[in-house]
C-alpha atoms as a PDB file:
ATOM      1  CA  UNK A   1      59.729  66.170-138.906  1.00  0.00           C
ATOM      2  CA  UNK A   2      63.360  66.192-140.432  1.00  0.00           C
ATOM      3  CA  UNK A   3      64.966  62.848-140.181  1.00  0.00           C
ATOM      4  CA  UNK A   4      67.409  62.164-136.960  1.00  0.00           C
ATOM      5  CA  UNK A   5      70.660  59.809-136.997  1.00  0.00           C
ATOM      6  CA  UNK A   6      69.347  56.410-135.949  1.00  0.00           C
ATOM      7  CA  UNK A   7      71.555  56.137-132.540  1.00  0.00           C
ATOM      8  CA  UNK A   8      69.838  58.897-131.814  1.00  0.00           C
ATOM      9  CA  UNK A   9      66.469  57.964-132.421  1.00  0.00           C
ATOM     10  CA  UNK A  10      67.828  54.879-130.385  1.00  0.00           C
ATOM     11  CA  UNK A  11      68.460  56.982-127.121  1.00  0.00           C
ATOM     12  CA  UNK A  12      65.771  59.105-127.521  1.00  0.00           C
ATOM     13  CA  UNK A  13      63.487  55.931-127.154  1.00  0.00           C
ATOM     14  CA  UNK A  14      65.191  55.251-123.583  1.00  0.00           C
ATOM     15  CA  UNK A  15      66.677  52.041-125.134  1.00  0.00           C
ATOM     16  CA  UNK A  16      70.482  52.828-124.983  1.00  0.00           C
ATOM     17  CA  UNK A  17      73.182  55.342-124.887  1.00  0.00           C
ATOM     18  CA  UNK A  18      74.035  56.445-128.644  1.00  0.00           C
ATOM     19  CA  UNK A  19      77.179  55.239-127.996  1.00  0.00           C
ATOM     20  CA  UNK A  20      75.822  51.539-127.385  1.00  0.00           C
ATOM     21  CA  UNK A  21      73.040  52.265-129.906  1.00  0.00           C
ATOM     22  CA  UNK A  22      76.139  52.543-133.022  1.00  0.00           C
ATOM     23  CA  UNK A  23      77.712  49.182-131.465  1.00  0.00           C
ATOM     24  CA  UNK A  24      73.950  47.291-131.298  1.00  0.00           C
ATOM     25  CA  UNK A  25      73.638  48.765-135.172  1.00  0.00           C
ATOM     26  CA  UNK A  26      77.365  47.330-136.189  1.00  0.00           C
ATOM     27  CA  UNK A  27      76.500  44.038-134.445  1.00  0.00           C
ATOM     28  CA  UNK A  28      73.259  43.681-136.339  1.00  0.00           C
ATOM     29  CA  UNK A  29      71.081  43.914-133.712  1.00  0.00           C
ATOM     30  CA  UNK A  30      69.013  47.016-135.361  1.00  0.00           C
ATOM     31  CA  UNK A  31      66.329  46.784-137.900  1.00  0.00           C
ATOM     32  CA  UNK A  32      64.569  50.054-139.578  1.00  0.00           C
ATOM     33  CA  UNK A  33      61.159  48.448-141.411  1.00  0.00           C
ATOM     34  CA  UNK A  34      62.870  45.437-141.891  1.00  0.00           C
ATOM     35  CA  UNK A  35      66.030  45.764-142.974  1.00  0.00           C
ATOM     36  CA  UNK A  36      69.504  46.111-141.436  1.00  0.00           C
ATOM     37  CA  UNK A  37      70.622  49.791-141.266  1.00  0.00           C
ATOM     38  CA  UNK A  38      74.324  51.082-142.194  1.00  0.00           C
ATOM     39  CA  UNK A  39      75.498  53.175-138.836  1.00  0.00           C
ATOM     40  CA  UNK A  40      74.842  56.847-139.325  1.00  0.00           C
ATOM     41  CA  UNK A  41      71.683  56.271-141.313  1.00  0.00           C
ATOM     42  CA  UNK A  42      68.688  58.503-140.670  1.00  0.00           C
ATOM     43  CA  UNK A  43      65.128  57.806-139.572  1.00  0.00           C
ATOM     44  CA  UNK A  44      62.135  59.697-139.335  1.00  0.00           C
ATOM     45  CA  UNK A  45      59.013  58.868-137.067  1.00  0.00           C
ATOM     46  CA  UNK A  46      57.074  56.902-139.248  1.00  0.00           C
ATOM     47  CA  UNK A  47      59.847  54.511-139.668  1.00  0.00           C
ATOM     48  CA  UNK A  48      59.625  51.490-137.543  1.00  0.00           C
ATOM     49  CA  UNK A  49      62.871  50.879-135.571  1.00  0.00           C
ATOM     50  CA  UNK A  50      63.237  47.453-133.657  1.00  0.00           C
ATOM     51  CA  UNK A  51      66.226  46.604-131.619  1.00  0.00           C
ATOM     52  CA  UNK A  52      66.630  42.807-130.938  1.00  0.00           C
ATOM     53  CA  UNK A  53      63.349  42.325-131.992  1.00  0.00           C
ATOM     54  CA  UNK A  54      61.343  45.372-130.001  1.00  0.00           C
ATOM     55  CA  UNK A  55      59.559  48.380-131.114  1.00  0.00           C
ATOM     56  CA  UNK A  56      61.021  51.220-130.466  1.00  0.00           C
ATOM     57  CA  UNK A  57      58.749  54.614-129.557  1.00  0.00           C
ATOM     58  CA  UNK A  58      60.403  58.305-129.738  1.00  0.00           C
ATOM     59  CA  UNK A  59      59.506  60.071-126.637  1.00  0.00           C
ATOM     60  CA  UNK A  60      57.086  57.368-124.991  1.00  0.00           C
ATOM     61  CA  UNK A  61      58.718  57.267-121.749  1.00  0.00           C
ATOM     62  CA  UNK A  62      59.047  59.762-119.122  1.00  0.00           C
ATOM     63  CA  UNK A  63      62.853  61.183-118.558  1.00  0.00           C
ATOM     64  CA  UNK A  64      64.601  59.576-115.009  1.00  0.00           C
ATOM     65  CA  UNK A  65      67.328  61.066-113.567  1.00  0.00           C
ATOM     66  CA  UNK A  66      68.760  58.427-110.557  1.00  0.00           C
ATOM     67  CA  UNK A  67      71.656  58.899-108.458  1.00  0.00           C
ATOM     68  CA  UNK A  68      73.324  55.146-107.213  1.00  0.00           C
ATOM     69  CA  UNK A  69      76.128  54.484-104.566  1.00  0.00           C
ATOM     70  CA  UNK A  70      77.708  51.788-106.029  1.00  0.00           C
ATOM     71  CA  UNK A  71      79.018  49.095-104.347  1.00  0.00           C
ATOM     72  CA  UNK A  72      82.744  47.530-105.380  1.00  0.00           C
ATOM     73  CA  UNK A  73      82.288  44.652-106.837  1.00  0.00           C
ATOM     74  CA  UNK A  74      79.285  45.618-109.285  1.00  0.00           C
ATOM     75  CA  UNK A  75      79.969  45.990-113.126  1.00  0.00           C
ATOM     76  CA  UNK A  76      79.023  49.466-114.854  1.00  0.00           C
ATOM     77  CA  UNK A  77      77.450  47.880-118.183  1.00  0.00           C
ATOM     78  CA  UNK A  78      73.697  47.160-119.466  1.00  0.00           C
ATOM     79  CA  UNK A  79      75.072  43.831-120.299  1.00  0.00           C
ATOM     80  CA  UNK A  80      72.733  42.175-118.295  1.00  0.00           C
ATOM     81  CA  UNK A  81      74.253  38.683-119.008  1.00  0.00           C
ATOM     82  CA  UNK A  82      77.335  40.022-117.191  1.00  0.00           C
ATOM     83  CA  UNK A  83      76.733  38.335-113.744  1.00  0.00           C
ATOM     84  CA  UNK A  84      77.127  41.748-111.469  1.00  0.00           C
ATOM     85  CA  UNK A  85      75.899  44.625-113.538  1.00  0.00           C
ATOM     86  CA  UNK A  86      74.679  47.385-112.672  1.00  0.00           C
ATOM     87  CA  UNK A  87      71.400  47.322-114.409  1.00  0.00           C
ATOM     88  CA  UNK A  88      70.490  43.946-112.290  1.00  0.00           C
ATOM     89  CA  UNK A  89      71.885  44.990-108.875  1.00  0.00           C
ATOM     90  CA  UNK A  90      69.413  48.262-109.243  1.00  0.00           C
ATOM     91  CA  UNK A  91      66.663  46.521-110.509  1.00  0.00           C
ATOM     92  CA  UNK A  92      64.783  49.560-111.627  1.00  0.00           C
ATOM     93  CA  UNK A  93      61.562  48.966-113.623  1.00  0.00           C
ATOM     94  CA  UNK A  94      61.962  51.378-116.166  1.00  0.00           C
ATOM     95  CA  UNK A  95      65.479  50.662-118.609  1.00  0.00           C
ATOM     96  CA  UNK A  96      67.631  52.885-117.845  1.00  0.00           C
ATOM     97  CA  UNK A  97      71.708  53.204-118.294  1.00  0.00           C
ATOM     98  CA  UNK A  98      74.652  54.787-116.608  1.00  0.00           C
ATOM     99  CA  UNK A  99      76.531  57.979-117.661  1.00  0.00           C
ATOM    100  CA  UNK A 100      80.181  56.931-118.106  1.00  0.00           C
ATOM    101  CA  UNK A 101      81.633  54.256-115.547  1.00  0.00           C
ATOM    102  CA  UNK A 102      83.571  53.603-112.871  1.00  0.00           C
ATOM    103  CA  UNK A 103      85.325  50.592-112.506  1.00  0.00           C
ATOM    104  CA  UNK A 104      84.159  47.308-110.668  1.00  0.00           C
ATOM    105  CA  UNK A 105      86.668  48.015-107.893  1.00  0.00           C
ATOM    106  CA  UNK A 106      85.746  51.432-107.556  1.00  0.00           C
ATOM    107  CA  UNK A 107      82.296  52.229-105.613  1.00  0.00           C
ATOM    108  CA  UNK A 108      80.883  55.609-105.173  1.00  0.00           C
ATOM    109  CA  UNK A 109      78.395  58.309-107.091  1.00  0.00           C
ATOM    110  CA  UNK A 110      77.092  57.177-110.502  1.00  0.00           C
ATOM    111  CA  UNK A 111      74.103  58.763-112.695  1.00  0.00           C
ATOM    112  CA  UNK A 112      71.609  56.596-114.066  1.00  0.00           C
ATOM    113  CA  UNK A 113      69.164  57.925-116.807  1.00  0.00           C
ATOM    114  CA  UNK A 114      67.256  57.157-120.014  1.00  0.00           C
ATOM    115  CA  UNK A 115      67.966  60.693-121.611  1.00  0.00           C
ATOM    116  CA  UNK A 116      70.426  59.969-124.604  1.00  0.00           C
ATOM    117  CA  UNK A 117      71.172  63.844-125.107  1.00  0.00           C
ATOM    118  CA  UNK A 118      72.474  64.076-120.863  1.00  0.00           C
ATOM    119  CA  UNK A 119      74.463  61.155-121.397  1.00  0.00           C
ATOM    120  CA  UNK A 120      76.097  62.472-124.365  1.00  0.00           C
ATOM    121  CA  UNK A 121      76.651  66.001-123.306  1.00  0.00           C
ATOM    122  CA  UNK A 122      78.165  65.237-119.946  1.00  0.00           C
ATOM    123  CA  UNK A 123      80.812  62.137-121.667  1.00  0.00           C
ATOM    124  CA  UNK A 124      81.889  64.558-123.744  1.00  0.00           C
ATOM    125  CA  UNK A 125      85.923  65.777-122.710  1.00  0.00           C
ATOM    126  CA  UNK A 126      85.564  68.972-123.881  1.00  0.00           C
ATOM    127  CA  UNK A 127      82.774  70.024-121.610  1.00  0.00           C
ATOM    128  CA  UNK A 128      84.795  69.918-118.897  1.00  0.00           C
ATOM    129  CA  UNK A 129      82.550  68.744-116.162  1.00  0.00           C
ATOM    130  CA  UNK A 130      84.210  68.227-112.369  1.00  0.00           C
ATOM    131  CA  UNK A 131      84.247  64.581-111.035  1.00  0.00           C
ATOM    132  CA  UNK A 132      85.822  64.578-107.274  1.00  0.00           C
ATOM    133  CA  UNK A 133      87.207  61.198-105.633  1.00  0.00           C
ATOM    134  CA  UNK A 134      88.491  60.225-102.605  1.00  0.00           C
ATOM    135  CA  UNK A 135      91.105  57.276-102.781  1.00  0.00           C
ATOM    136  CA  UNK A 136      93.639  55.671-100.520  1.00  0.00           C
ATOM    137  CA  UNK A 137      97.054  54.053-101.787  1.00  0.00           C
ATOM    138  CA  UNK A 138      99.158  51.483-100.129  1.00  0.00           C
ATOM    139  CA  UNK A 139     102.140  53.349 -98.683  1.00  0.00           C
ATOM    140  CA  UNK A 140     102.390  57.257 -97.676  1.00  0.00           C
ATOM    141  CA  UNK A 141     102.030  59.924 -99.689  1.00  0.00           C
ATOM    142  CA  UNK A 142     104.000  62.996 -99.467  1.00  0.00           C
ATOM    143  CA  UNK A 143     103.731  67.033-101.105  1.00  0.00           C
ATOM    144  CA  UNK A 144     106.032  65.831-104.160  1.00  0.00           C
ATOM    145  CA  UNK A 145     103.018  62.869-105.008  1.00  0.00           C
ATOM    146  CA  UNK A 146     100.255  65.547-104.549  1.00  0.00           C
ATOM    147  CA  UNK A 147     102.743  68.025-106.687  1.00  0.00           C
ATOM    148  CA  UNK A 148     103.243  65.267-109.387  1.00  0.00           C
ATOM    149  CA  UNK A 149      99.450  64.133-109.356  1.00  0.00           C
ATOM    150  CA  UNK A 150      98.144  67.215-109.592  1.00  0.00           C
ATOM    151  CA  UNK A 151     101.009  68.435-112.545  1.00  0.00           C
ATOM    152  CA  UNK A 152      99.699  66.053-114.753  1.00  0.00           C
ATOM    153  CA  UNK A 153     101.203  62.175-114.856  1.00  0.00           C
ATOM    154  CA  UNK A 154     102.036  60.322-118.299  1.00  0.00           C
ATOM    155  CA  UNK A 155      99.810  57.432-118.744  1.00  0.00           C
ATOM    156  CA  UNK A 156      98.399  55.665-121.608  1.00  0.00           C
ATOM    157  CA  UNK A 157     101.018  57.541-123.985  1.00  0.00           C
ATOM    158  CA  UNK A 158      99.888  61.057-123.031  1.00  0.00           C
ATOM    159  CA  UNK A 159     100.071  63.628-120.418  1.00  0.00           C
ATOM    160  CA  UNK A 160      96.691  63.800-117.563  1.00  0.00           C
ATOM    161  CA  UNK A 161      95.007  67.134-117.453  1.00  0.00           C
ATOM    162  CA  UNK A 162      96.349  69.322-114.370  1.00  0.00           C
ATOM    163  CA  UNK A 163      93.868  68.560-111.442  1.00  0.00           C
ATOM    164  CA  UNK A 164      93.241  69.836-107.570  1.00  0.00           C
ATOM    165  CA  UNK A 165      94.731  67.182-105.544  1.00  0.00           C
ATOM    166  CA  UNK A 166      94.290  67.704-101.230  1.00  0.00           C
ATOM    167  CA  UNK A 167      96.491  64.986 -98.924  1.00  0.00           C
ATOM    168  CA  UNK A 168      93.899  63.920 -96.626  1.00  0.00           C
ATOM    169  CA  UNK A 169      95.612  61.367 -94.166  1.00  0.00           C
ATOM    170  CA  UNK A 170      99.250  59.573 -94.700  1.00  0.00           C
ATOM    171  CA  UNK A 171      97.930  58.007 -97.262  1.00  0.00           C
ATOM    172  CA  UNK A 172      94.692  59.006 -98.356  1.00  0.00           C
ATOM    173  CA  UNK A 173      93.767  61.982-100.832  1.00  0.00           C
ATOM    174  CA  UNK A 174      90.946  63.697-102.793  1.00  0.00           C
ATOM    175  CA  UNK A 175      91.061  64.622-106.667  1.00  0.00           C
ATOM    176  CA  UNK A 176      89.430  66.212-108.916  1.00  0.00           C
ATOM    177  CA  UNK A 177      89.249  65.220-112.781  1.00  0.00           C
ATOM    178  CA  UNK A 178      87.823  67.046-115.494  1.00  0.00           C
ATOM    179  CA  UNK A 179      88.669  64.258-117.798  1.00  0.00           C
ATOM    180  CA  UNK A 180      87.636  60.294-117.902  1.00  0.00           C
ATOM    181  CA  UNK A 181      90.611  58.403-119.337  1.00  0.00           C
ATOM    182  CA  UNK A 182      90.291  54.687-118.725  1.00  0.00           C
ATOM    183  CA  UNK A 183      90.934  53.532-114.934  1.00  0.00           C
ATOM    184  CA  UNK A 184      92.941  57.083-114.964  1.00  0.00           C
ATOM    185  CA  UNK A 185      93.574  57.641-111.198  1.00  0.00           C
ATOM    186  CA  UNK A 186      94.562  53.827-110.675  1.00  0.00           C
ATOM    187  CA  UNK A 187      97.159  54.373-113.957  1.00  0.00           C
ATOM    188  CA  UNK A 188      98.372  58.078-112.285  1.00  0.00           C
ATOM    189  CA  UNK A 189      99.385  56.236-108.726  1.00  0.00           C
ATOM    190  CA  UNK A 190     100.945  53.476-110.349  1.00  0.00           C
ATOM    191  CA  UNK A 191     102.838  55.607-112.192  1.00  0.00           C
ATOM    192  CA  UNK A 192     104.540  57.111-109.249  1.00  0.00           C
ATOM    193  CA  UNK A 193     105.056  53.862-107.520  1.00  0.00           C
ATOM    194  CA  UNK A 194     101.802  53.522-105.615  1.00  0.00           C
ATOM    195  CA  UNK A 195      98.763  50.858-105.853  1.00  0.00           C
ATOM    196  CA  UNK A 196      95.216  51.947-105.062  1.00  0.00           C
ATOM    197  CA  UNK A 197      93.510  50.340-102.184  1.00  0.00           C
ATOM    198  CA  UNK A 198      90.325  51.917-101.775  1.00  0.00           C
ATOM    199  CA  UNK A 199      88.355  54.613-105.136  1.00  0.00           C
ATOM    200  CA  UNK A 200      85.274  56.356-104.096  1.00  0.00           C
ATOM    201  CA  UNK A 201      83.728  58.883-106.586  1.00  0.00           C
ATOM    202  CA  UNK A 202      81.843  61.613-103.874  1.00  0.00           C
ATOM    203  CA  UNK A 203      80.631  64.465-106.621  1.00  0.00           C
ATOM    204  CA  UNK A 204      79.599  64.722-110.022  1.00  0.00           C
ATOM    205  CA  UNK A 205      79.295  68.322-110.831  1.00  0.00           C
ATOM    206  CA  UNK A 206      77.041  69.783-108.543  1.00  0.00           C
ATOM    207  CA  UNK A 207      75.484  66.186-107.648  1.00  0.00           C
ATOM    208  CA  UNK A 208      76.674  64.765-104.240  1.00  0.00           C
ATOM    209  CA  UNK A 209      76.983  61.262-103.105  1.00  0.00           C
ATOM    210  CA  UNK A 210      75.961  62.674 -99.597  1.00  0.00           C
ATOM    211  CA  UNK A 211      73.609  60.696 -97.726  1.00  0.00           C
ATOM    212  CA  UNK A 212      73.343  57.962-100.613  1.00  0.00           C
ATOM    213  CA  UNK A 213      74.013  54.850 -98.088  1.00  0.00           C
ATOM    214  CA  UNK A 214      76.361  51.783-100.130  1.00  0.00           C
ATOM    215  CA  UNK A 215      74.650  49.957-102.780  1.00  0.00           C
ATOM    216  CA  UNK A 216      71.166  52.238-102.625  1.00  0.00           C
ATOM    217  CA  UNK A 217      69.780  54.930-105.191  1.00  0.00           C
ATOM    218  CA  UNK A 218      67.378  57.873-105.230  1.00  0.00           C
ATOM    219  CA  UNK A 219      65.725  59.694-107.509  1.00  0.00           C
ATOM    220  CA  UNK A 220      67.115  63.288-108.448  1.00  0.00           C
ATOM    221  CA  UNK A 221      65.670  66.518-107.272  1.00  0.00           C
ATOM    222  CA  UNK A 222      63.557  68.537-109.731  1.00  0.00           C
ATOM    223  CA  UNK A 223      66.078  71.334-108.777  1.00  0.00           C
ATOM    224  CA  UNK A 224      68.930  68.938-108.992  1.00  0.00           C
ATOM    225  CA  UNK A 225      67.804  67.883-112.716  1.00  0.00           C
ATOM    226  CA  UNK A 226      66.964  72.104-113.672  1.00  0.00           C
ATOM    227  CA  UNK A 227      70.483  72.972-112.747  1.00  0.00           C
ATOM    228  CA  UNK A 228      72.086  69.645-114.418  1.00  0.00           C
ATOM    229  CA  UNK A 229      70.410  71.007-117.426  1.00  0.00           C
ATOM    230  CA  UNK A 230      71.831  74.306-116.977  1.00  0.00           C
ATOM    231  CA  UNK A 231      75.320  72.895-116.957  1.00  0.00           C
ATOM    232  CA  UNK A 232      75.270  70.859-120.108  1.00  0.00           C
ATOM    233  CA  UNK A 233      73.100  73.454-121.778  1.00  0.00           C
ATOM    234  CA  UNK A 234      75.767  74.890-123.570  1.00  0.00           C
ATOM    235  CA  UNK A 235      78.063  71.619-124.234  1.00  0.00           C
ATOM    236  CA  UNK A 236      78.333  70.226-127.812  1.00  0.00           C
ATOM    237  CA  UNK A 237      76.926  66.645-128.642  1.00  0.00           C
ATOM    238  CA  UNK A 238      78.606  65.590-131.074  1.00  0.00           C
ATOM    239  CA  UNK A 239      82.539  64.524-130.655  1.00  0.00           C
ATOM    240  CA  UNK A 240      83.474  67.048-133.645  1.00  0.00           C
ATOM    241  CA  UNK A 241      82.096  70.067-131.855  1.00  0.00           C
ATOM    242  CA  UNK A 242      83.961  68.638-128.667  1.00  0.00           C
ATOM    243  CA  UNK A 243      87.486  68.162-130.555  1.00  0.00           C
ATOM    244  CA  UNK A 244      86.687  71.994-131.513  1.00  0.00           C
ATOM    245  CA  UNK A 245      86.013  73.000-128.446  1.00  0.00           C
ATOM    246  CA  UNK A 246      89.089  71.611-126.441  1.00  0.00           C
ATOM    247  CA  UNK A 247      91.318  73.103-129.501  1.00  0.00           C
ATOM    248  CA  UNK A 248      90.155  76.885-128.748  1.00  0.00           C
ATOM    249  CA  UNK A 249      90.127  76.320-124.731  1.00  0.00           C
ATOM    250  CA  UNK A 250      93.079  75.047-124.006  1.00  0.00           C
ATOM    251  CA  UNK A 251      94.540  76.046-121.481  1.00  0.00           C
ATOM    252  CA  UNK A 252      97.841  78.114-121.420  1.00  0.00           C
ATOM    253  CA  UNK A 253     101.274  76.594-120.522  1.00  0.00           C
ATOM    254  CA  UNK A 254     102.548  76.554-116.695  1.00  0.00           C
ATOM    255  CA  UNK A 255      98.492  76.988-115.539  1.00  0.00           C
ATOM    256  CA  UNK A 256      96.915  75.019-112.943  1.00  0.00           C
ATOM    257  CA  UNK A 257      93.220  75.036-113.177  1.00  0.00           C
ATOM    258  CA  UNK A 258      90.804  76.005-110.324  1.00  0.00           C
ATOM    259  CA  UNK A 259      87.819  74.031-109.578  1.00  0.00           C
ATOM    260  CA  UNK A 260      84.638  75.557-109.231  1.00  0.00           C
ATOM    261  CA  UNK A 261      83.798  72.835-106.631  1.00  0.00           C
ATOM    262  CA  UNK A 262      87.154  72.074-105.750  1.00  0.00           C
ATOM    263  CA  UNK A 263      88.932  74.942-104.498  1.00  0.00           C
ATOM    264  CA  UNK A 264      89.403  78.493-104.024  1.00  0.00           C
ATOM    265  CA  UNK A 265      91.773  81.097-105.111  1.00  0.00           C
ATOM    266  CA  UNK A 266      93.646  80.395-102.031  1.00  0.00           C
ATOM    267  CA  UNK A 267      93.625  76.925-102.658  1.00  0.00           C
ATOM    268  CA  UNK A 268      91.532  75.842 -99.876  1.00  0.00           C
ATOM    269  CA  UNK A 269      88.387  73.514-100.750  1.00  0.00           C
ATOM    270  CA  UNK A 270      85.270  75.216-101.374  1.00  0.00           C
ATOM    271  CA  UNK A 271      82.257  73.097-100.613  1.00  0.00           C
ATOM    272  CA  UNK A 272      81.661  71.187-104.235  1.00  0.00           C
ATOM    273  CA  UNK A 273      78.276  72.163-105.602  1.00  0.00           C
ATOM    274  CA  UNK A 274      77.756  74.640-102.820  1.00  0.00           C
ATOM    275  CA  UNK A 275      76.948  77.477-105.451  1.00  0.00           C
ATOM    276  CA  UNK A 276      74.170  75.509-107.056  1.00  0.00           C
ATOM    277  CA  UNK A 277      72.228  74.330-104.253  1.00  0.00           C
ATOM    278  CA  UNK A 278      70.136  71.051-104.630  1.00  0.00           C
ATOM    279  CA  UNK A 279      66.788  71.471-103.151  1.00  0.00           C
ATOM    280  CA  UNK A 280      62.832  69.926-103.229  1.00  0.00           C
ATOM    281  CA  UNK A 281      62.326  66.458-102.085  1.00  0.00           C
ATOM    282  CA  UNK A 282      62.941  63.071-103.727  1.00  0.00           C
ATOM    283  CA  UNK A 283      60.097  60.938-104.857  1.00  0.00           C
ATOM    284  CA  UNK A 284      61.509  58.053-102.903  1.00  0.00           C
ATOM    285  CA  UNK A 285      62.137  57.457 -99.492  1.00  0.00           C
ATOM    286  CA  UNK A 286      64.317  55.779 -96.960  1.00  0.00           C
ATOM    287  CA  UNK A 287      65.994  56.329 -94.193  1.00  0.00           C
ATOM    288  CA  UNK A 288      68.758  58.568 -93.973  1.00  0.00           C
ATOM    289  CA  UNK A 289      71.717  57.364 -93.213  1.00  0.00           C
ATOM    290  CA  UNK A 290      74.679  59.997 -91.300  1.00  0.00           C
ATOM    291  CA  UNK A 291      77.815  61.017 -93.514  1.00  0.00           C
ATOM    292  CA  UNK A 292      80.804  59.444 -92.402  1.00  0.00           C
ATOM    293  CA  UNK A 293      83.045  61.908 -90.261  1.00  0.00           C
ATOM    294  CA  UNK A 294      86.203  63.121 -93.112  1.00  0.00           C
ATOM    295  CA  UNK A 295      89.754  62.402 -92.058  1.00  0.00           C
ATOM    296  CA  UNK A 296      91.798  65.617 -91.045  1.00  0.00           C
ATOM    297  CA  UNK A 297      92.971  66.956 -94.372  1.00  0.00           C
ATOM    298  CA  UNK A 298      96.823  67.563 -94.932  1.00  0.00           C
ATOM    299  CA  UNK A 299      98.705  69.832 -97.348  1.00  0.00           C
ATOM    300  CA  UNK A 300      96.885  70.063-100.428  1.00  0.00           C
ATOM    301  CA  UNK A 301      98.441  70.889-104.221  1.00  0.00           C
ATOM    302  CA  UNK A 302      98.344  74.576-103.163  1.00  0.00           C
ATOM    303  CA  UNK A 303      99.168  75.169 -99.336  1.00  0.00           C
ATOM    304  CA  UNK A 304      97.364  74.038 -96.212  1.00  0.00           C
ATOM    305  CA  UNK A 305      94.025  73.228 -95.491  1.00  0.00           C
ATOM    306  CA  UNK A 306      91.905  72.090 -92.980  1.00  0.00           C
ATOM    307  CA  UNK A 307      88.755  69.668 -93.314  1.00  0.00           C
ATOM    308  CA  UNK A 308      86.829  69.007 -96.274  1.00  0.00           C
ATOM    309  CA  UNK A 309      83.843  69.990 -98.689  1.00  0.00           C
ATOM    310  CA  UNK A 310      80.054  68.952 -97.036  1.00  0.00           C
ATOM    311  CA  UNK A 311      78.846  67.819 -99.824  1.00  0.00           C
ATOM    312  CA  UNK A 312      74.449  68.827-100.564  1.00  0.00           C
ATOM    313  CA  UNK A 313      71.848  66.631 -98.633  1.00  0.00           C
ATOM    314  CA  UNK A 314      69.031  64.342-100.117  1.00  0.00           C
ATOM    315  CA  UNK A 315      66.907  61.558 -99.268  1.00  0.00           C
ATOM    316  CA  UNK A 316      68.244  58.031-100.148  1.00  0.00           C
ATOM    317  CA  UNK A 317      65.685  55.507-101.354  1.00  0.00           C
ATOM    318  CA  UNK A 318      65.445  52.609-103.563  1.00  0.00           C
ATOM    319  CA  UNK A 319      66.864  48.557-102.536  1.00  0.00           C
ATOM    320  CA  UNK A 320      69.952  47.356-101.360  1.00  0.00           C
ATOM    321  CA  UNK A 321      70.980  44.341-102.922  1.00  0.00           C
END
């Protein structure tokens, strides 16, 4: 077998992220038969990896694919001596660790998984992959904040991506980001004068929070894992192929972009993830718990609409904490 980069081998194991796997390596947590490794070095199987301590085994656990409502107030890290993370409040018995974040105020859909590569492919910007939110600021919003939101707002010394953004109440909207900049919708309102009160994440992709009740998880969907393969089948790994890629797609001047999931040509909400249903049934139960009835929508970035997206239907399982 050819030799693999180490953070690799690292994720591959179900231990970490790559990303964490290149910080436990700088912080000398990493040892390959015995020694302390330089970050980027390569490792075959019949080395012997050990992070703090443990053995580490390339493909000795079984992939897990979770989906978790998280609660506000719980910390998106595998730093387990964090009081409130995320790792704890699950309390899964197999490690696993979440794909991106979303901030301790913020609650809402979140993967959790021990397959490196689907971590990797899906953080990637250039893959452009659809997150949709639902937030609510502290004062009304009006068509020149959904016009400004969805234009693209300078935060962070740089211009936001152009996004679908629907007014939902007098001061309550949905967006949707193809990009994960650091507490980016929070830094967008504040921007234009306006504090967020309430961040809920609904959709990632084609994977609906709907019928995930607060603070519980279930297990994916063998179709829901086939056709989350499908999408990051083509996206690069590694962040060279991803600066490439966002080089020769991007997008022409004076363009707004149309979400698969988002919206229609007439720029109307489709139902997000509607085109790749999610099917089978989850290997954990619980009770289902009914969707909570959406708010009348408003005008969104492009013209009047009415309602919002159903998002797809699963079982909920797993413990509240």
């Amino acid at each position: 077998m050819e030799p693999i980069r180490l953070n690799k081998f690292i994720s591959d194991s179900g231990y970490c992220s790559r990303r964490e796997a290149d910080k436990m390596i700088e912080q000398g947590r990493v040892m390959v038969n015995g020694k302390r490794p330089d970050v980027g070095a390569k490792v075959t199987p019949k080395d012997k990896v050990r992070v703090d301590g443990n053995l580490l085994q390339v493909n000795a656990v079984k992939p897990i694919y979770l989906l978790l409502n998280k609660p506000a107030g719980i910390e998106t890290t595998t730093d387990t001596s964090q009081r409130d993370n995320i790792i704890r409040f699950t309390n899964y018995p197999e490690r696993i660790f979440p794909v991106g974040r979303l901030d301790k105020d913020s609650e809402g859909l979140i993967i959790l998984t021990n397959d490196g590569d689907i971590v990797n492919k899906i953080l990637r910007a250039g893959n452009k992959h659809e997150k949709e939110y639902i937030v609510t600021v502290d004062k009304p919003i009006n068509q020149d904040f959904v016009d400004k939101m969805s234009g693209g707002v300078s935060i962070l010394g740089v211009n936001t991506k152009k996004c679908y953004v629907e007014q939902l109440g007098s001061n309550k909207f949905r967006i949707i980001l193809t990009q994960g900049m650091n507490r980016q919708i929070r830094r967008m309102c504040e921007t234009l004068g306006y504090e967020v009160q309430t961040l809920q994440r609904t959709r990632i992709m084609h994977l609906s929070l709907n019928k995930i009740p607060l603070g519980q998880w279930r297990n994916m969907t063998e179709t829901e894992i086939a056709e989350l393969q499908r999408l990051v089948e083509g996206s690069t790994k590694t962040e060279e192929g991803s600066i490439g890629k966002k080089r020769a797609e991007a997008p022409a001047k004076n363009t707004k972009p149309k979400p698969r999931g988002g919206a229609s040509a007439s720029g109307r909400p489709s139902r997000p993830g509607s085109t790749p249903r999610s099917g089978g049934k989850s290997s954990t139960g619980g009770k289902n718990s009914k969707p909570k009835s959406g708010a009348t929508s408003a005008r969104g970035s492009r013209g009047a609409s009415k309602g919002g997206p159903k998002g797809s239907t699963g079982r909920s399982g797993g413990k509240r904490r």
